[in-house]
PDB file of N, CA and C in Angstrom:
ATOM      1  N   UNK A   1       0.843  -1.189   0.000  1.00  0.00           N
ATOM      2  CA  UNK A   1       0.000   0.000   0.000  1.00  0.00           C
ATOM      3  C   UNK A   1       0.880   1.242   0.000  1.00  0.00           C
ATOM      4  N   UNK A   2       0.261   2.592  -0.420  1.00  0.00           N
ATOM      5  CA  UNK A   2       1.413   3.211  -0.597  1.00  0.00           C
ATOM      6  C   UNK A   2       0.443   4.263   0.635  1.00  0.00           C
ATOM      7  N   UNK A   3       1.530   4.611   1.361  1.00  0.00           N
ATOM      8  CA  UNK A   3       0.874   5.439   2.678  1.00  0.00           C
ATOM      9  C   UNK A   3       0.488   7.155   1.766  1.00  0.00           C
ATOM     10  N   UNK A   4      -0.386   7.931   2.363  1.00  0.00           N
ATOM     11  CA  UNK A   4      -0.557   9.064   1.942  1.00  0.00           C
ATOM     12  C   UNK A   4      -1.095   9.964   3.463  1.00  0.00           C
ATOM     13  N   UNK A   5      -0.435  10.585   3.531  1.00  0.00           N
ATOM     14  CA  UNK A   5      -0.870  11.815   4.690  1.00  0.00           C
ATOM     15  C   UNK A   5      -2.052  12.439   4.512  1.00  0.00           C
ATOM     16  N   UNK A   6      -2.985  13.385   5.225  1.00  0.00           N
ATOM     17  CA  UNK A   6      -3.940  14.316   4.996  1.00  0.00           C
ATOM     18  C   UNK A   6      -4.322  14.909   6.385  1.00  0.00           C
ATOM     19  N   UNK A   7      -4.307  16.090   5.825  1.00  0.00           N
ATOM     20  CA  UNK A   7      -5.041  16.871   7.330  1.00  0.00           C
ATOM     21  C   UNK A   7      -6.738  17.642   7.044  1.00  0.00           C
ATOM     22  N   UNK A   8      -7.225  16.873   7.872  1.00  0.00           N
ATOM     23  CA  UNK A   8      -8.901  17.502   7.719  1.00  0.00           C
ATOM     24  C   UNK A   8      -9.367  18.223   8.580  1.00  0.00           C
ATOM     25  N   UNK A   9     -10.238  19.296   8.391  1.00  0.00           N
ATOM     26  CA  UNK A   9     -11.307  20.049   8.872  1.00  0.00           C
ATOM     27  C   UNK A   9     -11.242  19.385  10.420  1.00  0.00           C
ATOM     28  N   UNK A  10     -11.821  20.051  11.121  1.00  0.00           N
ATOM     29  CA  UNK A  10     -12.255  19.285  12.425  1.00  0.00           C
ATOM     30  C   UNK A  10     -13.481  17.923  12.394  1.00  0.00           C
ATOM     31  N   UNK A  11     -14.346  19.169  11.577  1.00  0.00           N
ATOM     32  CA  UNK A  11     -15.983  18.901  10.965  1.00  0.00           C
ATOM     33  C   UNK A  11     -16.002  17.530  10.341  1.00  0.00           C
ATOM     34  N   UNK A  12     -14.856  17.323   9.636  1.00  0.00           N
ATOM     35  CA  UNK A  12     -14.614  15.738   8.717  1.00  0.00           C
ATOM     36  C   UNK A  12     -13.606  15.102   9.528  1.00  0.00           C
ATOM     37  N   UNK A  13     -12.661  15.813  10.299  1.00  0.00           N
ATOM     38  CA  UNK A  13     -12.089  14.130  11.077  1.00  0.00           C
ATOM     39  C   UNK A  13     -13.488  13.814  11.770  1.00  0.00           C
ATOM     40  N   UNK A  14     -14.006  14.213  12.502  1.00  0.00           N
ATOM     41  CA  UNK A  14     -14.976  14.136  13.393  1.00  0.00           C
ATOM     42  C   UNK A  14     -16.036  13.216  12.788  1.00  0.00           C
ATOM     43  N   UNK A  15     -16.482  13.628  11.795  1.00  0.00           N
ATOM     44  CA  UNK A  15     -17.568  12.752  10.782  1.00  0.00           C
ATOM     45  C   UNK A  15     -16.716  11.403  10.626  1.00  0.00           C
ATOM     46  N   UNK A  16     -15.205  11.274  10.135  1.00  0.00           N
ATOM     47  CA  UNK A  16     -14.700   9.660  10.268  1.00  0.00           C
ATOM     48  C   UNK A  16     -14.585   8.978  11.355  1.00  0.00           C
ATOM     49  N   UNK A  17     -14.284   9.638  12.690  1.00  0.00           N
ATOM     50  CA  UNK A  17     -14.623   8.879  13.701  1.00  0.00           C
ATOM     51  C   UNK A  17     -15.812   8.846  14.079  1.00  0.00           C
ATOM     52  N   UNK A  18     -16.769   9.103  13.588  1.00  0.00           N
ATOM     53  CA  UNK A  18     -17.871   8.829  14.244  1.00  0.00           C
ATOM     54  C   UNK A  18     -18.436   7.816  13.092  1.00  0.00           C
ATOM     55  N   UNK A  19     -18.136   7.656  12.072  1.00  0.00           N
ATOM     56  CA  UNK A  19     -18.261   6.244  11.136  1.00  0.00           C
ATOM     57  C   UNK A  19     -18.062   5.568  11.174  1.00  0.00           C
ATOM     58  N   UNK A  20     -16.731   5.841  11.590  1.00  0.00           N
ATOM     59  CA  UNK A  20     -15.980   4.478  12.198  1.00  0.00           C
ATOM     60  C   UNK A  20     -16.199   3.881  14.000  1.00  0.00           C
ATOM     61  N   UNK A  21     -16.477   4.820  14.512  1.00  0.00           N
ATOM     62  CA  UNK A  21     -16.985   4.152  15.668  1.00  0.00           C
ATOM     63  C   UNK A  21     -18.042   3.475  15.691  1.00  0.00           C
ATOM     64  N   UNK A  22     -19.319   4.044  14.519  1.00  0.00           N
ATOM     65  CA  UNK A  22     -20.723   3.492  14.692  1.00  0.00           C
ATOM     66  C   UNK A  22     -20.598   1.840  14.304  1.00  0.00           C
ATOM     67  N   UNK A  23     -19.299   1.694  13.772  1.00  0.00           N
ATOM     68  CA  UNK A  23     -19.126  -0.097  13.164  1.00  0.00           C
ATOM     69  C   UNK A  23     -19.257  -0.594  11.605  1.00  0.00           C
ATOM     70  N   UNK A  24     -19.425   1.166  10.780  1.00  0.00           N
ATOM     71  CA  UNK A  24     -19.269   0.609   9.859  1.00  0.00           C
ATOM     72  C   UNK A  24     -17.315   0.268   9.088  1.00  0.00           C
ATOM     73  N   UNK A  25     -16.343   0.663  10.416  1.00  0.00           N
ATOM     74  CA  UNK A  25     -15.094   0.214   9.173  1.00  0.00           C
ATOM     75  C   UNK A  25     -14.196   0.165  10.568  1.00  0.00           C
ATOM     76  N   UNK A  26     -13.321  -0.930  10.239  1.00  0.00           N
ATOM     77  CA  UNK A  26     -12.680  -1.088  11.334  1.00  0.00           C
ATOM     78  C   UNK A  26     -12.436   0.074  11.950  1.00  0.00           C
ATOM     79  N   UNK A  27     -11.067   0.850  11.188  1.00  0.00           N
ATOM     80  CA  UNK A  27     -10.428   2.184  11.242  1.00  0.00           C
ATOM     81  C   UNK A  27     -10.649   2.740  10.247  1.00  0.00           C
ATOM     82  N   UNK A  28      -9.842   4.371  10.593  1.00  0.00           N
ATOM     83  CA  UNK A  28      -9.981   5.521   9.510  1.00  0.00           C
ATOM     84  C   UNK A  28      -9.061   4.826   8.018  1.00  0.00           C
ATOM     85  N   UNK A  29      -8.728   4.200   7.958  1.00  0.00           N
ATOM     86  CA  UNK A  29      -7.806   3.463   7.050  1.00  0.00           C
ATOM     87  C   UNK A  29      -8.624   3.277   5.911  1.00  0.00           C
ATOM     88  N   UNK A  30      -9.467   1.852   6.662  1.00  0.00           N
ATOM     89  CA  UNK A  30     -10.382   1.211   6.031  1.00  0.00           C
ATOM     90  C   UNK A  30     -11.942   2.056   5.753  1.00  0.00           C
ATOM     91  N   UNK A  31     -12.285   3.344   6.253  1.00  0.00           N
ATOM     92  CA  UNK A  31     -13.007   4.371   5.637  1.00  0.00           C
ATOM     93  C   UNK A  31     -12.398   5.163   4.468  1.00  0.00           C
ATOM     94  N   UNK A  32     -11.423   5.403   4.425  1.00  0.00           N
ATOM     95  CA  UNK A  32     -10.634   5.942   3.544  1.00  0.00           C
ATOM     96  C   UNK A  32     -10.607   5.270   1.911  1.00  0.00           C
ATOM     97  N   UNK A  33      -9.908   3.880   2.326  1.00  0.00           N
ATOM     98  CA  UNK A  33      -9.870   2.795   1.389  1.00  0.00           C
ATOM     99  C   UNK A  33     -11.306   2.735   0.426  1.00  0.00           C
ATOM    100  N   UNK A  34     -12.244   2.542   1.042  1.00  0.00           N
ATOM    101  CA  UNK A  34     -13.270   2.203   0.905  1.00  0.00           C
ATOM    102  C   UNK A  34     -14.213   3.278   0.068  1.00  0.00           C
ATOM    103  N   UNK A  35     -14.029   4.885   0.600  1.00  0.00           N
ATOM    104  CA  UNK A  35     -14.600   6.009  -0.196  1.00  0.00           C
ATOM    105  C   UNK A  35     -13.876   6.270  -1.039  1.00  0.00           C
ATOM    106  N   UNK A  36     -11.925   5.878  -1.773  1.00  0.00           N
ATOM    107  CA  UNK A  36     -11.729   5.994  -2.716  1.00  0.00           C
ATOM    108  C   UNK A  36     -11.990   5.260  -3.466  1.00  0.00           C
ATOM    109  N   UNK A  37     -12.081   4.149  -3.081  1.00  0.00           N
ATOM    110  CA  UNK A  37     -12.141   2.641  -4.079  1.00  0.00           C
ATOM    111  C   UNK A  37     -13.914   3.116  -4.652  1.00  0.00           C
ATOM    112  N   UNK A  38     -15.019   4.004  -4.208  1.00  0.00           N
ATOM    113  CA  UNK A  38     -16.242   3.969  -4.846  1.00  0.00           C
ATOM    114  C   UNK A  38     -16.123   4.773  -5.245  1.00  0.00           C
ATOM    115  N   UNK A  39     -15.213   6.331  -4.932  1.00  0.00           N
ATOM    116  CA  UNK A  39     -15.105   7.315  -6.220  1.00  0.00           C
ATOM    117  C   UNK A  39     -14.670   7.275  -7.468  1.00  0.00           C
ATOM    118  N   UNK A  40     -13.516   6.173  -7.556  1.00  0.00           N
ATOM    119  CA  UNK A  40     -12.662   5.544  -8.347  1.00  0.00           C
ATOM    120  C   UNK A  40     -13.545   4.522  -9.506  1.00  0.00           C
ATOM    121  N   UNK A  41     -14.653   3.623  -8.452  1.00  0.00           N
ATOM    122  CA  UNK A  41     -15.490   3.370  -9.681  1.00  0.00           C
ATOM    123  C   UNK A  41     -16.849   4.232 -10.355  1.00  0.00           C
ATOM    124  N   UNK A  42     -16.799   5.044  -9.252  1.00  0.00           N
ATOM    125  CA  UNK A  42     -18.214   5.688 -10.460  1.00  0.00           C
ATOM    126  C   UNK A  42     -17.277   6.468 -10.857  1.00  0.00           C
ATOM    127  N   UNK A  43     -16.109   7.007 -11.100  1.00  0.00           N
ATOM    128  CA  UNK A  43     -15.407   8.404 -11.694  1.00  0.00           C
ATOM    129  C   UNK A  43     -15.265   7.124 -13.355  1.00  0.00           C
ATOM    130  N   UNK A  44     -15.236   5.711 -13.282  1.00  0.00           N
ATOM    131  CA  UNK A  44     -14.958   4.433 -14.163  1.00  0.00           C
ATOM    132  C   UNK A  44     -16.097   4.512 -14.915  1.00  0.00           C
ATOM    133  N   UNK A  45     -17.488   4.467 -14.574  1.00  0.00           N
ATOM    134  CA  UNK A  45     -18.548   3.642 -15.014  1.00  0.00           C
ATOM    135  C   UNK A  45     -19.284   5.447 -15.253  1.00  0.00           C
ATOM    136  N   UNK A  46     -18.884   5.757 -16.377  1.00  0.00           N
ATOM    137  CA  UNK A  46     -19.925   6.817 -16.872  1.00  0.00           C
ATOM    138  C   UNK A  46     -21.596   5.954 -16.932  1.00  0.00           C
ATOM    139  N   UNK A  47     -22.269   7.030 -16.782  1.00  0.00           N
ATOM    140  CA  UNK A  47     -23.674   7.115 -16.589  1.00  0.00           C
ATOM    141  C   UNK A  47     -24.451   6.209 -18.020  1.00  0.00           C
ATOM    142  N   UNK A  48     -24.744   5.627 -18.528  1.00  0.00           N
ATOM    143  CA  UNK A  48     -25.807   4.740 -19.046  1.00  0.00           C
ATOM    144  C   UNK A  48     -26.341   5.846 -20.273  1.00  0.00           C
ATOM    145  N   UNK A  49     -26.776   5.516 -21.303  1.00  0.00           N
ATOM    146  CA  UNK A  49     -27.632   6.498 -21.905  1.00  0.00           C
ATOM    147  C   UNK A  49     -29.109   6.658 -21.360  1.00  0.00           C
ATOM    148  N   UNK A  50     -29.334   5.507 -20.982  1.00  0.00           N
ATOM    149  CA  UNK A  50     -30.983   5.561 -20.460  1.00  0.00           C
ATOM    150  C   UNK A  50     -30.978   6.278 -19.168  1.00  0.00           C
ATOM    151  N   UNK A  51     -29.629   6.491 -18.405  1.00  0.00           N
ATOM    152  CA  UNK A  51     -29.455   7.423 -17.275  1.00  0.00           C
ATOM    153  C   UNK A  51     -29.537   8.868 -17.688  1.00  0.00           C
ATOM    154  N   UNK A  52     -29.059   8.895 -18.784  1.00  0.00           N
ATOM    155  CA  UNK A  52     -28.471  10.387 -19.161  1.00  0.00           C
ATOM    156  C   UNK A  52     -29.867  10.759 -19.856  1.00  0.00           C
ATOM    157  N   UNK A  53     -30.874  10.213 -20.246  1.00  0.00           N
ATOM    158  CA  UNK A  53     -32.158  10.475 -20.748  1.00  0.00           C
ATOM    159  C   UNK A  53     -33.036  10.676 -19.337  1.00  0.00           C
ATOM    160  N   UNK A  54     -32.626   9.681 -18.339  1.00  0.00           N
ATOM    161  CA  UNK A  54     -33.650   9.905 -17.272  1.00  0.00           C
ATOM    162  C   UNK A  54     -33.092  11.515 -16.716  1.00  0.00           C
ATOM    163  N   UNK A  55     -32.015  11.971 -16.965  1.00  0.00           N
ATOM    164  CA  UNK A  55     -31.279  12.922 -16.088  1.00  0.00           C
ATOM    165  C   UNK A  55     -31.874  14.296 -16.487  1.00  0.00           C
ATOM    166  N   UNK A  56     -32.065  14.126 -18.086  1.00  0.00           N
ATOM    167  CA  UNK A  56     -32.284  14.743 -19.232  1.00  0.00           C
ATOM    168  C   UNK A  56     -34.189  15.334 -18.971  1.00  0.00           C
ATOM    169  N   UNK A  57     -34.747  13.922 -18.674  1.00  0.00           N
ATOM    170  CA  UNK A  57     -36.300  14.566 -18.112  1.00  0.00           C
ATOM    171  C   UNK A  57     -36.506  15.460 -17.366  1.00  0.00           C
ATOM    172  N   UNK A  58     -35.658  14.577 -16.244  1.00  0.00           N
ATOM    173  CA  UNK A  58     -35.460  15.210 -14.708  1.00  0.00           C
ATOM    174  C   UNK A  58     -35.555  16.773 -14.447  1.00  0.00           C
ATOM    175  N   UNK A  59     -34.336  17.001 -15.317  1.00  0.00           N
ATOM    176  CA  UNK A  59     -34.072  18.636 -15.471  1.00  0.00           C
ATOM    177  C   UNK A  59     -35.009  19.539 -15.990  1.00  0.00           C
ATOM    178  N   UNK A  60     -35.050  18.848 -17.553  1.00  0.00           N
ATOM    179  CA  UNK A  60     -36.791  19.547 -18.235  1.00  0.00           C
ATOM    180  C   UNK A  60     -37.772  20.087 -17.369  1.00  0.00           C
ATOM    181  N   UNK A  61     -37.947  18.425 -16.151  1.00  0.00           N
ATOM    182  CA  UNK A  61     -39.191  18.550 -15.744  1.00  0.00           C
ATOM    183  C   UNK A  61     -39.348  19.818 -14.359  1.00  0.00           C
ATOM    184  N   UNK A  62     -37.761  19.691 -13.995  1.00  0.00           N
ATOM    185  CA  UNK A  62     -37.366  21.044 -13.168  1.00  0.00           C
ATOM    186  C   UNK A  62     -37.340  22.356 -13.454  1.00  0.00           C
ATOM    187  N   UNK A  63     -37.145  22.341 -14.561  1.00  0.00           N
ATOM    188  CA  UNK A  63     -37.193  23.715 -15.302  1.00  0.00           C
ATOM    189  C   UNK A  63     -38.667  24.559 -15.693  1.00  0.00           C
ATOM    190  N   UNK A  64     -39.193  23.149 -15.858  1.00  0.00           N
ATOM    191  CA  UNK A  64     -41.390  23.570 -16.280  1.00  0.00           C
ATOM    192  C   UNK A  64     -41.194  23.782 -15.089  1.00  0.00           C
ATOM    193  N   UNK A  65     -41.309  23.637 -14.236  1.00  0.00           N
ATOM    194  CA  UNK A  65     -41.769  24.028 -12.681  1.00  0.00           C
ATOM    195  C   UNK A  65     -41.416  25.081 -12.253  1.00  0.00           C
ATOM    196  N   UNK A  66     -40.379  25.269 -12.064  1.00  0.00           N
ATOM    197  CA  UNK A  66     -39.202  26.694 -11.490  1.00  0.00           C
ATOM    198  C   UNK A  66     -39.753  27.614 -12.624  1.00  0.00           C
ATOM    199  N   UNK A  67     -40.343  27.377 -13.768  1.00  0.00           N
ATOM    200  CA  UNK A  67     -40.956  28.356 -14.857  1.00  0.00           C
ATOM    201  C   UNK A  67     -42.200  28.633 -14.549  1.00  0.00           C
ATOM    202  N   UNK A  68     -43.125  27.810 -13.799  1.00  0.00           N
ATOM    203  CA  UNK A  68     -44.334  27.832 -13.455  1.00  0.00           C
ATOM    204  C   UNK A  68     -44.330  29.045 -12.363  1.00  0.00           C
ATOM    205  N   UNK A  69     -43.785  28.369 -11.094  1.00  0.00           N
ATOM    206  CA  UNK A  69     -43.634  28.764  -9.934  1.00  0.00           C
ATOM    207  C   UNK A  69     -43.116  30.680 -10.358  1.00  0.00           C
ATOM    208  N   UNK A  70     -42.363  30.929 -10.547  1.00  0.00           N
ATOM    209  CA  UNK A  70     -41.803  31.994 -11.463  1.00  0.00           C
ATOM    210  C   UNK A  70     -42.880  33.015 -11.806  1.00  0.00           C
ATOM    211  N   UNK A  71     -43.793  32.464 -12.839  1.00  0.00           N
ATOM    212  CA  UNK A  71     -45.023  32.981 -13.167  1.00  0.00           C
ATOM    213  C   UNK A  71     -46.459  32.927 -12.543  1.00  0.00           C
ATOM    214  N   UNK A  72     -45.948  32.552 -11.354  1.00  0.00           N
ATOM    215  CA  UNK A  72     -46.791  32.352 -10.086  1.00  0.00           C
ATOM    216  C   UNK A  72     -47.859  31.230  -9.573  1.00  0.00           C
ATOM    217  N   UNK A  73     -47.592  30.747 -10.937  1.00  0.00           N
ATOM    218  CA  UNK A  73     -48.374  29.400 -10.885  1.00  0.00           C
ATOM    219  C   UNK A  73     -48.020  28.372 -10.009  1.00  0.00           C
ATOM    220  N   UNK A  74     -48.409  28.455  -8.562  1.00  0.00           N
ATOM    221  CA  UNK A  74     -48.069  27.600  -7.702  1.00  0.00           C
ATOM    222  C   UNK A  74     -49.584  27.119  -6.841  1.00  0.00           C
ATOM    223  N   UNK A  75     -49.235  26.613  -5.838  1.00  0.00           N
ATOM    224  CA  UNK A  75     -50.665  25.575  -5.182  1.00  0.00           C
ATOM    225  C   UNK A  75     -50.389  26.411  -3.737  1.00  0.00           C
ATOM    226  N   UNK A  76     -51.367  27.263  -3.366  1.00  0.00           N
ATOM    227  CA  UNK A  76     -51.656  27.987  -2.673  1.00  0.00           C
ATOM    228  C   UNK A  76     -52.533  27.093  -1.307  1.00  0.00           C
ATOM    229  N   UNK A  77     -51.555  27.468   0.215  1.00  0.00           N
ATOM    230  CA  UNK A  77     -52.356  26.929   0.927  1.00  0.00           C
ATOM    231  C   UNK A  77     -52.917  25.122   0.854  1.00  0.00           C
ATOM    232  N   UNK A  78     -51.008  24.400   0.562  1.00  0.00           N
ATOM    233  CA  UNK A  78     -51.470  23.053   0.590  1.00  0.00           C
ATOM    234  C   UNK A  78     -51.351  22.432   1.447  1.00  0.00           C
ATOM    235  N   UNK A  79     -52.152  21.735   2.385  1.00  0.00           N
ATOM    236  CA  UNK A  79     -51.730  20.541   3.282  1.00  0.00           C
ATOM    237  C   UNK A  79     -51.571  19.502   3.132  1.00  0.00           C
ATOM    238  N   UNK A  80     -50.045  19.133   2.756  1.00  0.00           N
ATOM    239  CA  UNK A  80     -49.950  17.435   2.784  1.00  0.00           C
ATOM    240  C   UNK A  80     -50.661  16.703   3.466  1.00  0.00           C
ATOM    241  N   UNK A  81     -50.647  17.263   4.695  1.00  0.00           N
ATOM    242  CA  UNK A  81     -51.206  16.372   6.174  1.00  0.00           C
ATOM    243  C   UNK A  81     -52.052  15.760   5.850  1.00  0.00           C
ATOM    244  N   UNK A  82     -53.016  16.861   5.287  1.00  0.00           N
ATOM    245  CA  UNK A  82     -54.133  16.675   5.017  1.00  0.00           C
ATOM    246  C   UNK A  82     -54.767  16.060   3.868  1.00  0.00           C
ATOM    247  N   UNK A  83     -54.242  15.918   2.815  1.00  0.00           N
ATOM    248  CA  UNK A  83     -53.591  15.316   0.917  1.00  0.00           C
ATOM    249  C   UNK A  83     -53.555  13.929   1.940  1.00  0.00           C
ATOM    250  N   UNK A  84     -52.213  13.403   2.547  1.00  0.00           N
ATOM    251  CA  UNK A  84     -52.304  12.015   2.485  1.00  0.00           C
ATOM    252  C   UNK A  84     -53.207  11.330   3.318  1.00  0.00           C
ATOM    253  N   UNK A  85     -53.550  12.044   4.397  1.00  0.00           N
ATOM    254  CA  UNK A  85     -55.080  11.185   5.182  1.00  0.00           C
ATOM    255  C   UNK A  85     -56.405  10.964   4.419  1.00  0.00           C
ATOM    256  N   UNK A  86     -56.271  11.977   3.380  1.00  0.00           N
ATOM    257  CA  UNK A  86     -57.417  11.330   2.771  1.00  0.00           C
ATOM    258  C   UNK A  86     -57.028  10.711   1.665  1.00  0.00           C
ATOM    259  N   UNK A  87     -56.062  10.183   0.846  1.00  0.00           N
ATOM    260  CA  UNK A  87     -55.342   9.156   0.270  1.00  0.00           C
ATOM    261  C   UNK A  87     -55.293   7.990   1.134  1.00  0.00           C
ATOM    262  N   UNK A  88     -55.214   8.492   1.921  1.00  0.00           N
ATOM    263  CA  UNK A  88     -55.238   6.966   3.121  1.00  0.00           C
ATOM    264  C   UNK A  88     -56.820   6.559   2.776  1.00  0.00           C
ATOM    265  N   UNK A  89     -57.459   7.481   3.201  1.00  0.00           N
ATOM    266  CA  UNK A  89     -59.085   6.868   3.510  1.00  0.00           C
ATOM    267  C   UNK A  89     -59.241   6.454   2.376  1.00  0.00           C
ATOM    268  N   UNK A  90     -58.551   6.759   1.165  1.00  0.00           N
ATOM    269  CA  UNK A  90     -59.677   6.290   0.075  1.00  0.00           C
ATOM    270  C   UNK A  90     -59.290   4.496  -0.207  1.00  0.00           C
ATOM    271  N   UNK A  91     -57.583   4.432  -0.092  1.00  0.00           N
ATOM    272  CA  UNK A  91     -57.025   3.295   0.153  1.00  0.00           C
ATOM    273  C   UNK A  91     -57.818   2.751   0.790  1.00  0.00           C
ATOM    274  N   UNK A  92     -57.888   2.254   2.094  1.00  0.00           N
ATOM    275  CA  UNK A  92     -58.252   1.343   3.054  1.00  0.00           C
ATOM    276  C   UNK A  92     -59.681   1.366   2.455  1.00  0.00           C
ATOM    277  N   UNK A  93     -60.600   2.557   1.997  1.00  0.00           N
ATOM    278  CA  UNK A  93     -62.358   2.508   1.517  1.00  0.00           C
ATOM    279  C   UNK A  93     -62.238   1.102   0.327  1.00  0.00           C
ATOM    280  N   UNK A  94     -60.972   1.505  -0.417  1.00  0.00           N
ATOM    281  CA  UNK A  94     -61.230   0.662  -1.768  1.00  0.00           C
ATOM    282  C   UNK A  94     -60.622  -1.212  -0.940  1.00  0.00           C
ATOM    283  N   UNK A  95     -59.819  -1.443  -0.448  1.00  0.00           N
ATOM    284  CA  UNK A  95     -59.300  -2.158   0.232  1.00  0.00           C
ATOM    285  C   UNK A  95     -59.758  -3.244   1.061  1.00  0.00           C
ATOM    286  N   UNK A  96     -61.655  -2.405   1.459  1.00  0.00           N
ATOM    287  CA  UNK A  96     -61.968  -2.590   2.573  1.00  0.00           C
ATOM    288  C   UNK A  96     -63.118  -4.360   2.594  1.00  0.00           C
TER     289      UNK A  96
END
């Protein structure tokens, strides 16, 4: 292995020992090892075309919105709370 030094933030040593204490990696070593070895393969495995089409909607479909919203076209006075309890009721009605 070839050793490499680094000095971190407080904020991020702190975040590796506390990763590594919770049990997911022996030591800071083996956290280390482990977040280069997965940057290393997705920096490998470019994105899919059917990814880059889903990515491609995604954005579109962000952009109609943030264009909507913009032109004020938004949903005034919504309660989820209140949206999924009665999604619930209708579930369990049809269910029942």
């Amino acid at each position: 292995m070839t050793p490499v030094a680094i000095q971190l933030p407080d904020e991020l040593g702190q975040f590796v020992k506390q990763t590594v204490r919770a049990g997911g990696f022996q030591d800071e070593n083996e956290f280390f090892v482990s977040y280069i070895a997965s940057l290393k393969d997705q920096s490998e495995s470019p994105l899919t075309e059917q990814e880059q089409d889903t990515i491609a909607v995604l954005r579109a479909n962000i952009q109609h919105a943030v264009a909507q919203a913009e032109r004020g076209e938004v949903i005034q006075d919504f309660n989820m709370d209140a949206f999924l309890q009665e999604r619930h009721r209708e579930h369990a009605a049809a269910h029942a």
